[in-house]
PDB file of N, CA and C in Angstrom:
ATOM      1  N   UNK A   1       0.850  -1.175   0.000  1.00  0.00           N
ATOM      2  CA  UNK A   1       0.000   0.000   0.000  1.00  0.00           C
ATOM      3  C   UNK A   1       0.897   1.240   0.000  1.00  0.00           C
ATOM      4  N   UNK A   2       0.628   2.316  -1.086  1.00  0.00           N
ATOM      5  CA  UNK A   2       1.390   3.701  -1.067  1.00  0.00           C
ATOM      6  C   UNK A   2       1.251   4.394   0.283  1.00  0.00           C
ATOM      7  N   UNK A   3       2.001   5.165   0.663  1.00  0.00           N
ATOM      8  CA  UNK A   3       1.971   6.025   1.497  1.00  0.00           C
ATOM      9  C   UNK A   3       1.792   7.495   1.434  1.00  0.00           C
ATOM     10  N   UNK A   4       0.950   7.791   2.194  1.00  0.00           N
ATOM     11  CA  UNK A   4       0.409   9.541   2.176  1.00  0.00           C
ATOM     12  C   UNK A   4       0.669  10.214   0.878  1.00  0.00           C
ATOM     13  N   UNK A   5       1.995  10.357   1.032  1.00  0.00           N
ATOM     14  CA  UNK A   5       3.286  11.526   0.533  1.00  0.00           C
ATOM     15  C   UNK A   5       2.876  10.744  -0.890  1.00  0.00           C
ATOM     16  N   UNK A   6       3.289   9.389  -0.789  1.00  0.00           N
ATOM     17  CA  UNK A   6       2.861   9.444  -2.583  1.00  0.00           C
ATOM     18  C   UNK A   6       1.825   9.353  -3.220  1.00  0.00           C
ATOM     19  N   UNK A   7       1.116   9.019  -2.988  1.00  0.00           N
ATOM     20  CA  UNK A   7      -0.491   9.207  -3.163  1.00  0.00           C
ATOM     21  C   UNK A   7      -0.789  10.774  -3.797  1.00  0.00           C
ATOM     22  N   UNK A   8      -0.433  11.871  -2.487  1.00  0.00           N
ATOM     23  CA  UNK A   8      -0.350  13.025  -2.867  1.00  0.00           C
ATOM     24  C   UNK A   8       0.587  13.382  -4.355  1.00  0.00           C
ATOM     25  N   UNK A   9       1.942  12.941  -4.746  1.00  0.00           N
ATOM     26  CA  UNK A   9       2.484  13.141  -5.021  1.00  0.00           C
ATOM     27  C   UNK A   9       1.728  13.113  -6.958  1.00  0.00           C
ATOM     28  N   UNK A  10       1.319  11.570  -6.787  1.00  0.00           N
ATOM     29  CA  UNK A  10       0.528  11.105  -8.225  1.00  0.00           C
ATOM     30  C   UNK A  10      -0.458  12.330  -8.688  1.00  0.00           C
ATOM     31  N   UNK A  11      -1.515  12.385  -7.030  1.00  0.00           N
ATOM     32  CA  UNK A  11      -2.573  13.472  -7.015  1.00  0.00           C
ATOM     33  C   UNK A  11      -2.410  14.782  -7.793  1.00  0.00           C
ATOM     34  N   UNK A  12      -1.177  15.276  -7.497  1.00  0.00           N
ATOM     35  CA  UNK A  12      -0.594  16.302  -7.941  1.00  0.00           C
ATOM     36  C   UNK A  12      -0.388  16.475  -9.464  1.00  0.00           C
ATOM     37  N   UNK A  13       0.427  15.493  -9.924  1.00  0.00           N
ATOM     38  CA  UNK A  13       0.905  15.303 -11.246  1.00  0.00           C
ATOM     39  C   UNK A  13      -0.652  15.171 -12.093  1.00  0.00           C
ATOM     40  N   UNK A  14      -1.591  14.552 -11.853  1.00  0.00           N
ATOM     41  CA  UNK A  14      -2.791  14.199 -12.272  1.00  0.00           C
ATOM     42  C   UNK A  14      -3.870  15.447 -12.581  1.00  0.00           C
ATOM     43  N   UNK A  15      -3.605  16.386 -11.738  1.00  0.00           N
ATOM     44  CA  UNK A  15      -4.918  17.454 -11.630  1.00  0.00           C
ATOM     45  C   UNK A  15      -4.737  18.157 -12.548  1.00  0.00           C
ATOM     46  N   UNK A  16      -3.613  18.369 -13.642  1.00  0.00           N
ATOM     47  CA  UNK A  16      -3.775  19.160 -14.763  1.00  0.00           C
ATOM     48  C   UNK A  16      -4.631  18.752 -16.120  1.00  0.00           C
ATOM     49  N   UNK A  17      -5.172  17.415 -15.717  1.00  0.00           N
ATOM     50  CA  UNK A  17      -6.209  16.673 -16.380  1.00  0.00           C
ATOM     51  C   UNK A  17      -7.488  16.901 -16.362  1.00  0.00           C
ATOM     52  N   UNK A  18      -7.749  17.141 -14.914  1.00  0.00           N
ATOM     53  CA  UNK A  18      -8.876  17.244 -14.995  1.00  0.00           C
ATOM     54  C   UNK A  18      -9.694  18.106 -15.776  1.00  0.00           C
ATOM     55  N   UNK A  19     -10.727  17.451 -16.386  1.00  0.00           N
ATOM     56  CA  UNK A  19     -12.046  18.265 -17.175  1.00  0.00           C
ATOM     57  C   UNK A  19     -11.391  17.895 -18.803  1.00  0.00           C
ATOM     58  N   UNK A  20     -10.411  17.272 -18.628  1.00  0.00           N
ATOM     59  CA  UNK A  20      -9.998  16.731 -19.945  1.00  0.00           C
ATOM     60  C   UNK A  20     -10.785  15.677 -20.676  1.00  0.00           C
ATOM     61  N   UNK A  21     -11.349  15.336 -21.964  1.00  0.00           N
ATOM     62  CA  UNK A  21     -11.803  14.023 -22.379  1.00  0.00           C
ATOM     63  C   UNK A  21     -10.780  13.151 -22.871  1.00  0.00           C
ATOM     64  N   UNK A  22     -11.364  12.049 -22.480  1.00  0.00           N
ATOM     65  CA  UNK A  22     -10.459  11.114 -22.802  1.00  0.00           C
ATOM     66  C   UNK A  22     -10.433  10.768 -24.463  1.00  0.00           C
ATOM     67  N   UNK A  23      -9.941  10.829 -25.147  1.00  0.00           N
ATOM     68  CA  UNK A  23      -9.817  10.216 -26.418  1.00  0.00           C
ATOM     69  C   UNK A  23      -9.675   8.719 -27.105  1.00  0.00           C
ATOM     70  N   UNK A  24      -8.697   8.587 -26.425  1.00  0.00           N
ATOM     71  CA  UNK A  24      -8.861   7.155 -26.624  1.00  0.00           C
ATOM     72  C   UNK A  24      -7.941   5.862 -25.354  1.00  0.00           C
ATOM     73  N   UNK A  25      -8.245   4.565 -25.758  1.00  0.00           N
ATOM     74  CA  UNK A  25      -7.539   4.048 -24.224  1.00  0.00           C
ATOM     75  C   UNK A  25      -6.713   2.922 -25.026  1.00  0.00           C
ATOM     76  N   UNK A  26      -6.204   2.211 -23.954  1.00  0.00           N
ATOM     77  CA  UNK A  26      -4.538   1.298 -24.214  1.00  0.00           C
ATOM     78  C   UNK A  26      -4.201   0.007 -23.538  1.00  0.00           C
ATOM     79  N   UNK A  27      -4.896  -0.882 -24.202  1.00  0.00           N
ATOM     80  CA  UNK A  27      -4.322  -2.325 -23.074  1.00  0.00           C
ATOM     81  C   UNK A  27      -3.519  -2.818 -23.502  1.00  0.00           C
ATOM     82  N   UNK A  28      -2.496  -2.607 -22.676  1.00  0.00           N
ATOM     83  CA  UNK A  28      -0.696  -3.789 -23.014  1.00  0.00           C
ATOM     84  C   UNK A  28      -1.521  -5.583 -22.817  1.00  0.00           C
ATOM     85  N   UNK A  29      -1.962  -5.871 -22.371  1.00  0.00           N
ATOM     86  CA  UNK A  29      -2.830  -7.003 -22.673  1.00  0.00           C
ATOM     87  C   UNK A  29      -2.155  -8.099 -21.297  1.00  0.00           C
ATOM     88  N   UNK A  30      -1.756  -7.190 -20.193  1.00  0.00           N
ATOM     89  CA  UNK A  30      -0.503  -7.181 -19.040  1.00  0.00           C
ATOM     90  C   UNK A  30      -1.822  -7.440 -18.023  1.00  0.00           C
ATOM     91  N   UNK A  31      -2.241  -8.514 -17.008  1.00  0.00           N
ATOM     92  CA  UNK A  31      -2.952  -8.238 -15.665  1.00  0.00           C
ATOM     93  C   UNK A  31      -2.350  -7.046 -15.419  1.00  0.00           C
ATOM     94  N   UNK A  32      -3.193  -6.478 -14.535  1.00  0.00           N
ATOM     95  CA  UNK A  32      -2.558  -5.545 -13.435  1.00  0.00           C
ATOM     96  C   UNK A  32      -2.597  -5.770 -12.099  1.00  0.00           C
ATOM     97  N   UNK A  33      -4.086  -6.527 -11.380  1.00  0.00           N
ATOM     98  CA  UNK A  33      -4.003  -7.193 -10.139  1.00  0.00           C
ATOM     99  C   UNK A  33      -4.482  -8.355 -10.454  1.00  0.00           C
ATOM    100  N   UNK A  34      -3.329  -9.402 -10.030  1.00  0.00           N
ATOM    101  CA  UNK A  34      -3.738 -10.798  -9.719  1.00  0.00           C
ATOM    102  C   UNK A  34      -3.762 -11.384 -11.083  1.00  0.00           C
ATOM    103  N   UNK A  35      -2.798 -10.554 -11.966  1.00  0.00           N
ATOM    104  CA  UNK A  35      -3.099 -11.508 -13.427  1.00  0.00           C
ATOM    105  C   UNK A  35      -4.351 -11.010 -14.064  1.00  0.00           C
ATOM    106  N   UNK A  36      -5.373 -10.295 -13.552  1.00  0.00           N
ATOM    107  CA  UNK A  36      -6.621  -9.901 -14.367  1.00  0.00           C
ATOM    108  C   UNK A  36      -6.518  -8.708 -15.009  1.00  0.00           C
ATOM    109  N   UNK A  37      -7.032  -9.289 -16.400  1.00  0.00           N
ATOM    110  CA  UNK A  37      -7.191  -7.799 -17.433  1.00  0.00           C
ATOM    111  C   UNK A  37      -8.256  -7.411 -17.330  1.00  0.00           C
ATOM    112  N   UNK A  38      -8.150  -6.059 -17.081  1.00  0.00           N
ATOM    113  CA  UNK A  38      -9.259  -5.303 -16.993  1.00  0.00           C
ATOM    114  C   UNK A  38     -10.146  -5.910 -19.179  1.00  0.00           C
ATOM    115  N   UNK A  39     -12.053  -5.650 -18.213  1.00  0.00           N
ATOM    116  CA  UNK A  39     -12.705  -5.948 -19.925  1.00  0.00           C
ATOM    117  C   UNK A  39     -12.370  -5.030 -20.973  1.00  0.00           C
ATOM    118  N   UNK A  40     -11.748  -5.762 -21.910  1.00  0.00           N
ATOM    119  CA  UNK A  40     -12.041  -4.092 -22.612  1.00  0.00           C
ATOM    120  C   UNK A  40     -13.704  -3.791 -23.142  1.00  0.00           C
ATOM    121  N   UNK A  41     -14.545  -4.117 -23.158  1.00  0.00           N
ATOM    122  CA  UNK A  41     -15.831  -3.621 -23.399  1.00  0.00           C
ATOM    123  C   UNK A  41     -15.658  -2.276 -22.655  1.00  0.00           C
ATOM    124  N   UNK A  42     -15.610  -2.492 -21.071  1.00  0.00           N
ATOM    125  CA  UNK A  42     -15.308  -1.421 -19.954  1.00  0.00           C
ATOM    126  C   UNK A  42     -14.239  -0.384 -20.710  1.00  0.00           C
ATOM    127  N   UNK A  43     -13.309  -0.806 -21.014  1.00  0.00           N
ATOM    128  CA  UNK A  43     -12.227   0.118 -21.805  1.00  0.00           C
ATOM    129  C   UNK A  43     -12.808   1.061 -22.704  1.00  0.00           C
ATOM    130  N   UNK A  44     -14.007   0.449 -23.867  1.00  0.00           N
ATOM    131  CA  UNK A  44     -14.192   1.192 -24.734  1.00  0.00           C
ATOM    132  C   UNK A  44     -14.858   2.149 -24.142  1.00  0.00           C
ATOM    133  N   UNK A  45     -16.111   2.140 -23.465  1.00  0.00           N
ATOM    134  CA  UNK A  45     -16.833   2.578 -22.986  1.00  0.00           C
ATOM    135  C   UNK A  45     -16.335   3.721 -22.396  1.00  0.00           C
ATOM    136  N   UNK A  46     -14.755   4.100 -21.844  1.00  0.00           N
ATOM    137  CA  UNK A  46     -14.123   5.622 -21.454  1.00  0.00           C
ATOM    138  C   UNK A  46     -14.024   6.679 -22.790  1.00  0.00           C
ATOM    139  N   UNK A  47     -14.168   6.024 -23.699  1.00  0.00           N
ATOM    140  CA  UNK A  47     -13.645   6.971 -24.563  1.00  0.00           C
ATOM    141  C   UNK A  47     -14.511   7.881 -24.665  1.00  0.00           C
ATOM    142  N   UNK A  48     -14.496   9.031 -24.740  1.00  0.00           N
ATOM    143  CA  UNK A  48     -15.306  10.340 -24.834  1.00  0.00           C
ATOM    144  C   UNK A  48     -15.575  10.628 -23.384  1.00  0.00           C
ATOM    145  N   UNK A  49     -15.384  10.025 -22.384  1.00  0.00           N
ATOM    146  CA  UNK A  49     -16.238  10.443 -20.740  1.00  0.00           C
ATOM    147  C   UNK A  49     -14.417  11.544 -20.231  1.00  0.00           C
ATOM    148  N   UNK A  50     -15.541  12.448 -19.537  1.00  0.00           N
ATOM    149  CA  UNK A  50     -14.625  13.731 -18.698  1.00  0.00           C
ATOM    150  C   UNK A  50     -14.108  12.612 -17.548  1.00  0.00           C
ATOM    151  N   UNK A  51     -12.842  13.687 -17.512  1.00  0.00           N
ATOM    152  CA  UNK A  51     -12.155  13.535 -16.267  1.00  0.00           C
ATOM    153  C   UNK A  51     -12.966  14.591 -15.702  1.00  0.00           C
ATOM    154  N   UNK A  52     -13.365  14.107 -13.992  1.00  0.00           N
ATOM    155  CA  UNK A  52     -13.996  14.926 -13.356  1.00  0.00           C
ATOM    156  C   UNK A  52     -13.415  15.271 -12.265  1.00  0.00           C
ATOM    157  N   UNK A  53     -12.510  14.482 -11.499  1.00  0.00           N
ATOM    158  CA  UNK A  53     -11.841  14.941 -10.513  1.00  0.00           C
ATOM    159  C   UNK A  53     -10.668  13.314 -10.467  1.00  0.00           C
ATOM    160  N   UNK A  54      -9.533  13.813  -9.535  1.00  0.00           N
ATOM    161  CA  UNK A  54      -8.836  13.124  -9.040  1.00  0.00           C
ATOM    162  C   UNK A  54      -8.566  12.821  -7.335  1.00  0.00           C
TER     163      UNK A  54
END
């Protein structure tokens, strides 16, 4: 589990996004937890939705 400081740290780097649309998305085809790939159905489904906050 991250700690405070980096958590904040990501937080930071991230907020110049916000209210941005997403265009398009990217699966290395890699699990990320436990070996599971995220669906891409779910994947497609970001494209065009706002970043609303971080």
């Amino acid at each position: 589990m991250p700690e405070l400081p980096e958590v904040e740290t990501v937080r930071r780097s991230l907020a110049p996004i916000v209210g941005a649309k997403i265009v398009g998305v990217w699966d290395s085809g890699k699990g990320l937890h436990m070996q599971r790939k995220p669906p891409r159905a779910k994947l497609k489904k970001l494209v065009g939705a706002t970043i609303t906050e971080v």
